[in-house]
C-alpha atoms as a PDB file:
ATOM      1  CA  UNK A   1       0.000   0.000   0.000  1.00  0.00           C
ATOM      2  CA  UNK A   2       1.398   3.698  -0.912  1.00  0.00           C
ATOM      3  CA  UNK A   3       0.226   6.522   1.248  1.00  0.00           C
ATOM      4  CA  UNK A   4       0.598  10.384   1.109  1.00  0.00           C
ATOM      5  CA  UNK A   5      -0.397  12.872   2.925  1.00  0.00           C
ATOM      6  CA  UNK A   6      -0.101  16.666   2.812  1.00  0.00           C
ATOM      7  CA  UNK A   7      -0.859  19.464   5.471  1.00  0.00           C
ATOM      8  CA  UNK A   8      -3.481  22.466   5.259  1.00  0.00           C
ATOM      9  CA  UNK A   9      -3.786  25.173   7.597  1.00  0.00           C
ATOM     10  CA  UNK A  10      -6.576  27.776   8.105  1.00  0.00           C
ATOM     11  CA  UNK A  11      -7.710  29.971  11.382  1.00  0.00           C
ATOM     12  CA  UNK A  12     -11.134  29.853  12.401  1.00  0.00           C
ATOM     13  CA  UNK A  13     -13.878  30.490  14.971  1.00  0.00           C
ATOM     14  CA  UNK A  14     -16.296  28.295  16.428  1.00  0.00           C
ATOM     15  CA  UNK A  15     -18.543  27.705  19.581  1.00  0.00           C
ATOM     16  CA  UNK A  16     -19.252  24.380  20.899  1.00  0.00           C
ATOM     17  CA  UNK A  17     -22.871  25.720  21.600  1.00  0.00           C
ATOM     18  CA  UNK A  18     -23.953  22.192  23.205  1.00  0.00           C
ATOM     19  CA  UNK A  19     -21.461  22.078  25.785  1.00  0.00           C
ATOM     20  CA  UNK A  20     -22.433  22.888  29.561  1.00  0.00           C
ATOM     21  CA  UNK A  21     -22.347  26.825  29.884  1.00  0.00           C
ATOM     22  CA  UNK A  22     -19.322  26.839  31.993  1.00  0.00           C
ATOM     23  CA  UNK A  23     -17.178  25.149  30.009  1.00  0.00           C
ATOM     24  CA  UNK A  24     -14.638  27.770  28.225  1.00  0.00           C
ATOM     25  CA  UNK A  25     -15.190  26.410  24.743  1.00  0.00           C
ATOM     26  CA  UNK A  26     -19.146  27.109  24.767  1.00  0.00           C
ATOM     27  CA  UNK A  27     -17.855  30.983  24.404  1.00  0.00           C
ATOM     28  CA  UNK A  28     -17.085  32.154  21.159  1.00  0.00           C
ATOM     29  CA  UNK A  29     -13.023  31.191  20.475  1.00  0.00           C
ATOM     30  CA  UNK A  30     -10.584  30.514  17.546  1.00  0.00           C
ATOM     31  CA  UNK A  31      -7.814  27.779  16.491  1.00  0.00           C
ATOM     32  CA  UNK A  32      -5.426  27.850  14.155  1.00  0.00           C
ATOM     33  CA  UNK A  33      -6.133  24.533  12.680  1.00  0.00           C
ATOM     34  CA  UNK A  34      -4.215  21.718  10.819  1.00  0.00           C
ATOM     35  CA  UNK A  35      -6.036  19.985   8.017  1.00  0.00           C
ATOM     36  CA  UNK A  36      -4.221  16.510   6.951  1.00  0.00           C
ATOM     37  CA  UNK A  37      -5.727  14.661   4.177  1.00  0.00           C
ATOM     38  CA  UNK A  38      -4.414  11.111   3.796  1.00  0.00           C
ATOM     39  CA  UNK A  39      -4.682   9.331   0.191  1.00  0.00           C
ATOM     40  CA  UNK A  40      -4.184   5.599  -0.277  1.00  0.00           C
ATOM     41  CA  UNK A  41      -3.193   3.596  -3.163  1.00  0.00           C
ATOM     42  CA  UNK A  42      -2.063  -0.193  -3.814  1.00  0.00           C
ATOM     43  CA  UNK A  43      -0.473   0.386  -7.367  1.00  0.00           C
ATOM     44  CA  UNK A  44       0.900   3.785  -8.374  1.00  0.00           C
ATOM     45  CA  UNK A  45      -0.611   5.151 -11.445  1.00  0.00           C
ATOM     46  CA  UNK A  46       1.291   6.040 -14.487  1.00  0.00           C
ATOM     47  CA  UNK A  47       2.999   8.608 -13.516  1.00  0.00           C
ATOM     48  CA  UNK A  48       4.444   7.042 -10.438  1.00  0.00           C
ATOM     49  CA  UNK A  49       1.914   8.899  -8.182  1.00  0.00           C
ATOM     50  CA  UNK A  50      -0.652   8.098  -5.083  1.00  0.00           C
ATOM     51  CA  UNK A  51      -1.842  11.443  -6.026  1.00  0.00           C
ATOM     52  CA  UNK A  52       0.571  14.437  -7.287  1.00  0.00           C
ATOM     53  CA  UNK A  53       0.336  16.359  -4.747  1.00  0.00           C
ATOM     54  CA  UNK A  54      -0.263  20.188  -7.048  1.00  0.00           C
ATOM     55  CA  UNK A  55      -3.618  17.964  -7.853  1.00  0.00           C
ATOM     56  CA  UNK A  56      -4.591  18.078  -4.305  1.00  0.00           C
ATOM     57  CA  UNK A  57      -5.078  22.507  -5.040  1.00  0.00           C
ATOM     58  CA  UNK A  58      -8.748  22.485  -4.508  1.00  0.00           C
ATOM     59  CA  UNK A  59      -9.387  21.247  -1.523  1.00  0.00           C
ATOM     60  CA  UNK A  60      -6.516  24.380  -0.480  1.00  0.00           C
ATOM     61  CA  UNK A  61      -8.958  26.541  -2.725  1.00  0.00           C
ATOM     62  CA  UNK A  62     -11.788  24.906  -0.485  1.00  0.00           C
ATOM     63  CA  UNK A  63     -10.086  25.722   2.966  1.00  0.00           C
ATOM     64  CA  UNK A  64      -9.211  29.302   1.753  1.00  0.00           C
ATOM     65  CA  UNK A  65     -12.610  30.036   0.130  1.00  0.00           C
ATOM     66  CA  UNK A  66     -15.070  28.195   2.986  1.00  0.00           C
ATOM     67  CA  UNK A  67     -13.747  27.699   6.249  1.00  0.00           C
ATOM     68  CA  UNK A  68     -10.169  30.768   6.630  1.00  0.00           C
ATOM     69  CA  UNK A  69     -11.397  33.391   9.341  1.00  0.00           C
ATOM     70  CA  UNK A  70     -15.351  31.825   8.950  1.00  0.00           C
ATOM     71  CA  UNK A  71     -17.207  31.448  12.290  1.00  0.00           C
ATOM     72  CA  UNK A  72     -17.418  27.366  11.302  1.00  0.00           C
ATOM     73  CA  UNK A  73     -21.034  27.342  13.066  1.00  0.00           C
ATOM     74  CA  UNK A  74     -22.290  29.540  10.077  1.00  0.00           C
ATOM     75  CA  UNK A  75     -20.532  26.820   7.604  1.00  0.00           C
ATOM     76  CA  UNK A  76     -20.403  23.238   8.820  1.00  0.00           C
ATOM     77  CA  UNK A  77     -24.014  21.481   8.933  1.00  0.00           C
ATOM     78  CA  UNK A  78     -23.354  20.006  12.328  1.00  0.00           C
ATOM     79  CA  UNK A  79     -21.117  21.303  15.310  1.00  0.00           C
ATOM     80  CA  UNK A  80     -18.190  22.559  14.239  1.00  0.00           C
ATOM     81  CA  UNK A  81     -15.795  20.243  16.332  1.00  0.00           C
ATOM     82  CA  UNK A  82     -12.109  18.888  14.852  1.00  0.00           C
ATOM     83  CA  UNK A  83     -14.252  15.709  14.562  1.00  0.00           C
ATOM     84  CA  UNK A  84     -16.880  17.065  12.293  1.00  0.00           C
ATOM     85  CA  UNK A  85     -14.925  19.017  10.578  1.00  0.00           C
ATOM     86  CA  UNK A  86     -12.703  16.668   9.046  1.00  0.00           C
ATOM     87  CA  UNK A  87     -15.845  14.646   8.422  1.00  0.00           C
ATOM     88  CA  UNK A  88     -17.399  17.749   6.334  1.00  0.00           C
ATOM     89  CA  UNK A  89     -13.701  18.354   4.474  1.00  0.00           C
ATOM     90  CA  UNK A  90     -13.523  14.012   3.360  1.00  0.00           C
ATOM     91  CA  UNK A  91     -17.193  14.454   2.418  1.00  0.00           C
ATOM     92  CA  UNK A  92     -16.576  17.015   0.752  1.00  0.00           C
ATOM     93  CA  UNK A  93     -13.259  15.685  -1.645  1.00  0.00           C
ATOM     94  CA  UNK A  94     -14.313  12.131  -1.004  1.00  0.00           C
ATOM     95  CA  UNK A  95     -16.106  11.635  -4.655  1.00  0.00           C
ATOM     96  CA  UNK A  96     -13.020  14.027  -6.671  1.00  0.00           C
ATOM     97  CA  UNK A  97     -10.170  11.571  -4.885  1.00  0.00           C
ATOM     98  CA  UNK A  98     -11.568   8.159  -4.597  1.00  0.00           C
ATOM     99  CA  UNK A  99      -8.055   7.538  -3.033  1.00  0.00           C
ATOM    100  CA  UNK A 100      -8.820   9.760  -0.005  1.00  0.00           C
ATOM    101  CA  UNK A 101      -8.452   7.374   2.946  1.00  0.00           C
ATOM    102  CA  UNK A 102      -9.060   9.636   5.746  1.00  0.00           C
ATOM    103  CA  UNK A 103      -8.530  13.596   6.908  1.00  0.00           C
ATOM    104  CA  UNK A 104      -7.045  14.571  10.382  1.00  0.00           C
ATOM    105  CA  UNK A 105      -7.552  17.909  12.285  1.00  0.00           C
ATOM    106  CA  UNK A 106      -5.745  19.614  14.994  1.00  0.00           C
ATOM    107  CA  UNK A 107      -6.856  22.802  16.574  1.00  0.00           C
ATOM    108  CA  UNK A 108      -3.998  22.994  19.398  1.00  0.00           C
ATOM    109  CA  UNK A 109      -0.189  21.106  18.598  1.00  0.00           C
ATOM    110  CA  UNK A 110      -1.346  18.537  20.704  1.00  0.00           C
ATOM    111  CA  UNK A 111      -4.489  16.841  19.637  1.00  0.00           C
ATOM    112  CA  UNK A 112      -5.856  15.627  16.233  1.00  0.00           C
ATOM    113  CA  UNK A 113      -9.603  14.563  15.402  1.00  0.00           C
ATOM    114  CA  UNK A 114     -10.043  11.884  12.721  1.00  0.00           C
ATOM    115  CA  UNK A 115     -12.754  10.847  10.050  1.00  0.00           C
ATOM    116  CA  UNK A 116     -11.703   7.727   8.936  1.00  0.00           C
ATOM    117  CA  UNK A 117     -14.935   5.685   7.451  1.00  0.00           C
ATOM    118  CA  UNK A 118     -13.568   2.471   7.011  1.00  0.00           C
ATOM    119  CA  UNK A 119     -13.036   1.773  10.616  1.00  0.00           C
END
């Protein structure tokens, strides 16, 4: 199996609106978050690629255009937490790279979310 990944980064707001009220991340607050998409392949195409990584553009174009300095509750469909949101960004790319494995998010340096359907 070949894998690849490549980093995106974005900063955002959110508000974890269905948290108990004293709990800090209820309030309005921002990250500066790490976007990691993952792409799996068990035979390189022709070009000797998983994925070339200057095809993987949109979903930068994506993160730029829908989620850089957005209050995420106005954008995701759900609560914005690292979870969901790398749910929303590999539904999102899912049917343009069919060999998009899984996407991991980090809003602090140490902790990442994962959406990883297949397990």
């Amino acid at each position: 199996m070949y894998r690849i990944s490549k980093q995106f980064h974005f900063s955002a707001a959110h508000q974890l609106t269905l948290l108990p009220d004293e709990h800090p991340c209820r309030r309005m607050h921002g990250h500066n978050y790490i976007v990691e998409v993952i792409l799996e392949r068990k035979e390189l195409d022709e070009r000797g690629f998983v994925v070339e990584y200057h095809d993987l553009a949109p979903i930068k174009s994506f993160i730029d255009d829908n989620l850089y300095h957005r209050n995420l509750n106005e954008v995701l469909p759900y609560p914005p937490t690292s979870e969901n949101i790398a749910r929303y960004i590999y539904e999102t790319f899912k049917p343009r790279f069919p060999t998009l494995t899984k996407v991991r998010v980090s809003e602090t340096p140490r902790t990442w979310a994962e959406y990883d359907p297949s397990s």
